[in-house]
N, C-alpha and C. Protein backbone atom coordinates (compact mmCIF):
# COMPACT_ATOMS: atom_id res chain seq x y z
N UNK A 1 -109.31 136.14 117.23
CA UNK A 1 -108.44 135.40 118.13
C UNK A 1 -107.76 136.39 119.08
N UNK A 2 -107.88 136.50 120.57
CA UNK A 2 -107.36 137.34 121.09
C UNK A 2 -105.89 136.73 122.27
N UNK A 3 -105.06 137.09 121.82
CA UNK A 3 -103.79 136.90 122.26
C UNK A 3 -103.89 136.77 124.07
N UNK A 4 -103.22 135.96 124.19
CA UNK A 4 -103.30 135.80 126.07
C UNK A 4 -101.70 136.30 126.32
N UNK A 5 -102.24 137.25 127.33
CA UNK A 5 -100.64 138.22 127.50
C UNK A 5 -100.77 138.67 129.15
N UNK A 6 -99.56 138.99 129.61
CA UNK A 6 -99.23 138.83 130.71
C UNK A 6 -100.02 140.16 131.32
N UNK A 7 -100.51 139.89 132.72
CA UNK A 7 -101.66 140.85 133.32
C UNK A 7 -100.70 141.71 134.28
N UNK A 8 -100.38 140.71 135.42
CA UNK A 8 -99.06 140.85 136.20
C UNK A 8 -97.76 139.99 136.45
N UNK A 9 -97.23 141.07 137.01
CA UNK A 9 -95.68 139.52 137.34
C UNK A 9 -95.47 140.51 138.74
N UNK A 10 -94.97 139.44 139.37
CA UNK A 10 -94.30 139.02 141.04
C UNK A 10 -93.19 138.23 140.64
N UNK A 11 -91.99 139.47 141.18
CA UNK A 11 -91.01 138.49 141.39
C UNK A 11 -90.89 137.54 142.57
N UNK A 12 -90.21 136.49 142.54
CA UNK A 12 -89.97 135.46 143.53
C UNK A 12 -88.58 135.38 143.98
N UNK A 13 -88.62 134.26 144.63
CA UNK A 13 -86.88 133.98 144.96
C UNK A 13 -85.72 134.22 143.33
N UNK A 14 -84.23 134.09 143.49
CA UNK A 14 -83.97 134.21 142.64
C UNK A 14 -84.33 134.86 141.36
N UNK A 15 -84.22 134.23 140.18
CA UNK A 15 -84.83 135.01 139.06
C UNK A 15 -86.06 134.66 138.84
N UNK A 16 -87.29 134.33 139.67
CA UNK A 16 -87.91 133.34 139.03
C UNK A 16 -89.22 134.54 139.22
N UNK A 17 -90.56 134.35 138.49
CA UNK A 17 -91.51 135.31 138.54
C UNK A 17 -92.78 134.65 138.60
N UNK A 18 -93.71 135.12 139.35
CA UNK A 18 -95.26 134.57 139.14
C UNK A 18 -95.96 135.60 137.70
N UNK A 19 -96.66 134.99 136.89
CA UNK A 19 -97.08 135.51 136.01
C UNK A 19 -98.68 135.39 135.92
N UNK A 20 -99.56 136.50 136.18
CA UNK A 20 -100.61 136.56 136.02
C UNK A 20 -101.12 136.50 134.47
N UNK A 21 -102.24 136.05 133.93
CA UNK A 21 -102.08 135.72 132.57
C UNK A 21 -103.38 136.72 132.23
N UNK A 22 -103.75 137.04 131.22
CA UNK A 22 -105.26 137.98 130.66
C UNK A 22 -106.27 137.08 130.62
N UNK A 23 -105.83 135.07 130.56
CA UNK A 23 -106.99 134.33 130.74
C UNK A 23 -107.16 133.61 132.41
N UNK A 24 -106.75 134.78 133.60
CA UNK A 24 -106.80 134.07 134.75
C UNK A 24 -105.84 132.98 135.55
N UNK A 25 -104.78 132.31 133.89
CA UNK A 25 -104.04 131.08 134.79
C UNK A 25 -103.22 131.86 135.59
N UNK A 26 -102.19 131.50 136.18
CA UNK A 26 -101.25 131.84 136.72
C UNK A 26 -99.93 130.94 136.89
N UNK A 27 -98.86 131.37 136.29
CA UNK A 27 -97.65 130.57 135.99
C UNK A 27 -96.57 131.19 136.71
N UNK A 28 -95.43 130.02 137.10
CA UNK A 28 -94.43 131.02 137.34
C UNK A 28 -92.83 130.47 136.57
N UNK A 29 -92.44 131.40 136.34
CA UNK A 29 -91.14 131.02 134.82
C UNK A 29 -90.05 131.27 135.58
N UNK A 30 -89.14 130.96 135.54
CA UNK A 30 -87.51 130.46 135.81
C UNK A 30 -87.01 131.73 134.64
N UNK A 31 -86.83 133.18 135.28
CA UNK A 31 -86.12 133.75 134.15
C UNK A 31 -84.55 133.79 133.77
N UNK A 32 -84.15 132.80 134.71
CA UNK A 32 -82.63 133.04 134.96
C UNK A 32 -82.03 132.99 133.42
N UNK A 33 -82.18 131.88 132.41
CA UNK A 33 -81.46 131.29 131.45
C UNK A 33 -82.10 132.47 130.48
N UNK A 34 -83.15 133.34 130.36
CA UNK A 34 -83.19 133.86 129.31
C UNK A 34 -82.79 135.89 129.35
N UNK A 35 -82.13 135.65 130.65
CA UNK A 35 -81.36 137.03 130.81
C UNK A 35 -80.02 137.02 130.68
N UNK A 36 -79.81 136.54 129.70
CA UNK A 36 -78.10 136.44 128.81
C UNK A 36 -78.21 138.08 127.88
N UNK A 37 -76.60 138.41 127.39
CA UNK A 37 -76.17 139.23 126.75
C UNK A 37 -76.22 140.60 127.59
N UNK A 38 -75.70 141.87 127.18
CA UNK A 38 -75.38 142.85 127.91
C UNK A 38 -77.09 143.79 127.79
N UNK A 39 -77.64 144.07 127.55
CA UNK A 39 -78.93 144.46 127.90
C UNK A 39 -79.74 144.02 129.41
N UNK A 40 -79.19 142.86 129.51
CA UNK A 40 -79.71 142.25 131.08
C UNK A 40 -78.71 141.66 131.93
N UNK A 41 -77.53 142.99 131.82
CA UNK A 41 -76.16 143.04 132.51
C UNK A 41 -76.62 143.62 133.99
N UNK A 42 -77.38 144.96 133.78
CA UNK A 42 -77.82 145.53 135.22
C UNK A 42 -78.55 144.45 135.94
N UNK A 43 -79.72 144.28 135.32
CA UNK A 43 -80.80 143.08 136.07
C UNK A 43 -80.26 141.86 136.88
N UNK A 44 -79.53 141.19 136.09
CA UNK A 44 -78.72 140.02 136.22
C UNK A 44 -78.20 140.21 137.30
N UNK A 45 -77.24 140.89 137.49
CA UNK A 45 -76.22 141.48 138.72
C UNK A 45 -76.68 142.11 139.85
N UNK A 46 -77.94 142.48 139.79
CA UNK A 46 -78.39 143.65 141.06
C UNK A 46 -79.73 143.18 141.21
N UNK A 47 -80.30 142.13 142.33
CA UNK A 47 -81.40 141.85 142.32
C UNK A 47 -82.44 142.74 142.66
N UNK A 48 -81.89 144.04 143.20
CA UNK A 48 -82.97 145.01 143.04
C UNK A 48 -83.43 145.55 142.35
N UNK A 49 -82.91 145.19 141.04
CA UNK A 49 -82.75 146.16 139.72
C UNK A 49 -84.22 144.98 138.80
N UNK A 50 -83.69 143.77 139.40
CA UNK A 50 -84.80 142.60 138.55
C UNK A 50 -85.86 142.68 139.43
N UNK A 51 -86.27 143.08 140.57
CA UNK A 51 -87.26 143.23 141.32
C UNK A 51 -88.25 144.80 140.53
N UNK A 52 -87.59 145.56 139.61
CA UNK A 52 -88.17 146.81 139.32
C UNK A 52 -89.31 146.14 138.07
N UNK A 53 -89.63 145.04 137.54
CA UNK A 53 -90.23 144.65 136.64
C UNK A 53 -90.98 145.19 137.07
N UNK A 54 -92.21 145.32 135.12
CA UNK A 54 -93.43 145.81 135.37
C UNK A 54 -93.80 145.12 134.24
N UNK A 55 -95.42 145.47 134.48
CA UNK A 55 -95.84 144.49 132.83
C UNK A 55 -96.39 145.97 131.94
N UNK A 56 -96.12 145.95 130.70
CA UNK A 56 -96.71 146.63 129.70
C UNK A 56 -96.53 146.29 128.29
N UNK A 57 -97.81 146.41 128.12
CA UNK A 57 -98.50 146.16 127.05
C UNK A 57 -98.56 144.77 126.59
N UNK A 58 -98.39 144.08 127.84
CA UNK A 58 -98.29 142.53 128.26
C UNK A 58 -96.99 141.53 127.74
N UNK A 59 -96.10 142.62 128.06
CA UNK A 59 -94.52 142.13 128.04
C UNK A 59 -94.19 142.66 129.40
N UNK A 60 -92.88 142.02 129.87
CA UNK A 60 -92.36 142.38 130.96
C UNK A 60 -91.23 143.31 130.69
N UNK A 61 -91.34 144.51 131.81
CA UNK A 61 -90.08 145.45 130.95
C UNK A 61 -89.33 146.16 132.05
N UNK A 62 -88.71 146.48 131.92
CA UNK A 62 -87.60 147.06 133.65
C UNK A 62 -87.29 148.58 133.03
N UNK A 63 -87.11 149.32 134.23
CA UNK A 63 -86.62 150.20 133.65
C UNK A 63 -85.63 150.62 133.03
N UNK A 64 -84.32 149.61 133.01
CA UNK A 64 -83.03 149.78 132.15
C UNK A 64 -83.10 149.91 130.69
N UNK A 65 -84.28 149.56 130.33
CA UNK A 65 -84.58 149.17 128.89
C UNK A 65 -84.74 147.98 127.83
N UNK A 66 -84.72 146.91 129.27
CA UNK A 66 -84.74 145.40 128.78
C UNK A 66 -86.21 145.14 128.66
N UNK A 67 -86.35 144.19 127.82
CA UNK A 67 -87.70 143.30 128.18
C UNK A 67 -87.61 141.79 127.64
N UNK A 68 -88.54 141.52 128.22
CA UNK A 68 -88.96 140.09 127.94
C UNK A 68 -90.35 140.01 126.76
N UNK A 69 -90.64 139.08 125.67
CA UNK A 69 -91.43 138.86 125.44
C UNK A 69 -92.29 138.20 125.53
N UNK A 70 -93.52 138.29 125.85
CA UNK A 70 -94.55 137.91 126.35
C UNK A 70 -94.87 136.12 125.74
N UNK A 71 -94.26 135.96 125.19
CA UNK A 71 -94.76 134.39 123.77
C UNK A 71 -93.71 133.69 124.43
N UNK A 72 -91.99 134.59 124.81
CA UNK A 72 -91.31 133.12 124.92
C UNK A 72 -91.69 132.95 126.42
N UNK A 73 -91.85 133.80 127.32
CA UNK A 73 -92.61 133.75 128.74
C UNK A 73 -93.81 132.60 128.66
N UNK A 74 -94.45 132.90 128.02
CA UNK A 74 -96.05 131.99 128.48
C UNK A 74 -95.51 130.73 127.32
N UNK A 75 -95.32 130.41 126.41
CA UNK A 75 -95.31 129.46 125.48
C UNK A 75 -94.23 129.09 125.32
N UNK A 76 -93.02 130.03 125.58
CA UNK A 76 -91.81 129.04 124.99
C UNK A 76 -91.26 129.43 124.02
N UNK A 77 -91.81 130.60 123.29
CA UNK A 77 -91.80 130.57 121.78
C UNK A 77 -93.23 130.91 121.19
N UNK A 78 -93.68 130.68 119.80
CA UNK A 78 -94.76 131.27 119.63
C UNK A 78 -95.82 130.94 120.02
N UNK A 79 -96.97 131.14 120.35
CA UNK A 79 -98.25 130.61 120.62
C UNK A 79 -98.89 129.55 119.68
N UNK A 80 -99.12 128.36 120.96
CA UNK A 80 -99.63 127.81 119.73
C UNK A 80 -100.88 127.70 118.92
N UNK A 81 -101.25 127.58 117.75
CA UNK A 81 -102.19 128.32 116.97
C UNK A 81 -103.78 127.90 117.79
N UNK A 82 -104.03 126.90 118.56
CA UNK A 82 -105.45 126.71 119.18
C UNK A 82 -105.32 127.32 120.44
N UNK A 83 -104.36 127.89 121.02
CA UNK A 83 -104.33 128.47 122.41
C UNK A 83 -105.75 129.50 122.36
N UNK A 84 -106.01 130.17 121.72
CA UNK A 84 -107.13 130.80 122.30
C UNK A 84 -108.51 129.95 122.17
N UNK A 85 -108.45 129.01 121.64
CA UNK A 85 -109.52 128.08 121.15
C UNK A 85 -109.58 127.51 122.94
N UNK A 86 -108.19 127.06 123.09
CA UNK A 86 -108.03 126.31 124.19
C UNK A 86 -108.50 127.48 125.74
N UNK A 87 -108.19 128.38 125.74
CA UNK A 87 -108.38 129.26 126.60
C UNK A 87 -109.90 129.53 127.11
N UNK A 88 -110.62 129.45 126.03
CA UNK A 88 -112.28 129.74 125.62
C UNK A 88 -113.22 128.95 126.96
């Protein structure tokens, strides 16, 4: 079963990002609500700072030391168990 994880991201207006996927879709996520707590104090506040995203190792990660994980990005939460069935 091979995990579908983020290829690239483009930020957009606001917090919001285009997400290239490892199976071709392409999504784009509303990151505003899940950059709470002081780790995504810089990002939050300095839109140039949320424009520095990068993808690795198919998480999204900035250079402050924040990241996003790749499962609640594409799914919400965990993958669900036929997604690669479904991907195929």
């Amino acid at each position: 079963m091979k995990l579908i994880r983020i290829r690239e991201a483009k930020p957009l207006g606001d917090y919001c990002v285009e997400l290239t996927l490892t199976d071709g879709r392409v999504v784009e996520r509303d990151l505003g609500p899940m950059l709470v707590g002081p780790v995504f104090d810089e990002i939050r506040n300095d839109v140039a700072q949320f424009r520095e995203m990068r993808v690795e190792g198919g998480a999204l990660v900035w250079p402050t030391g924040a990241d996003l994980c790749p499962d609640v990005l594409i799914w919400g939460g965990l993958p669900p168990a036929d997604a690669a069935s479904d991907a195929a």
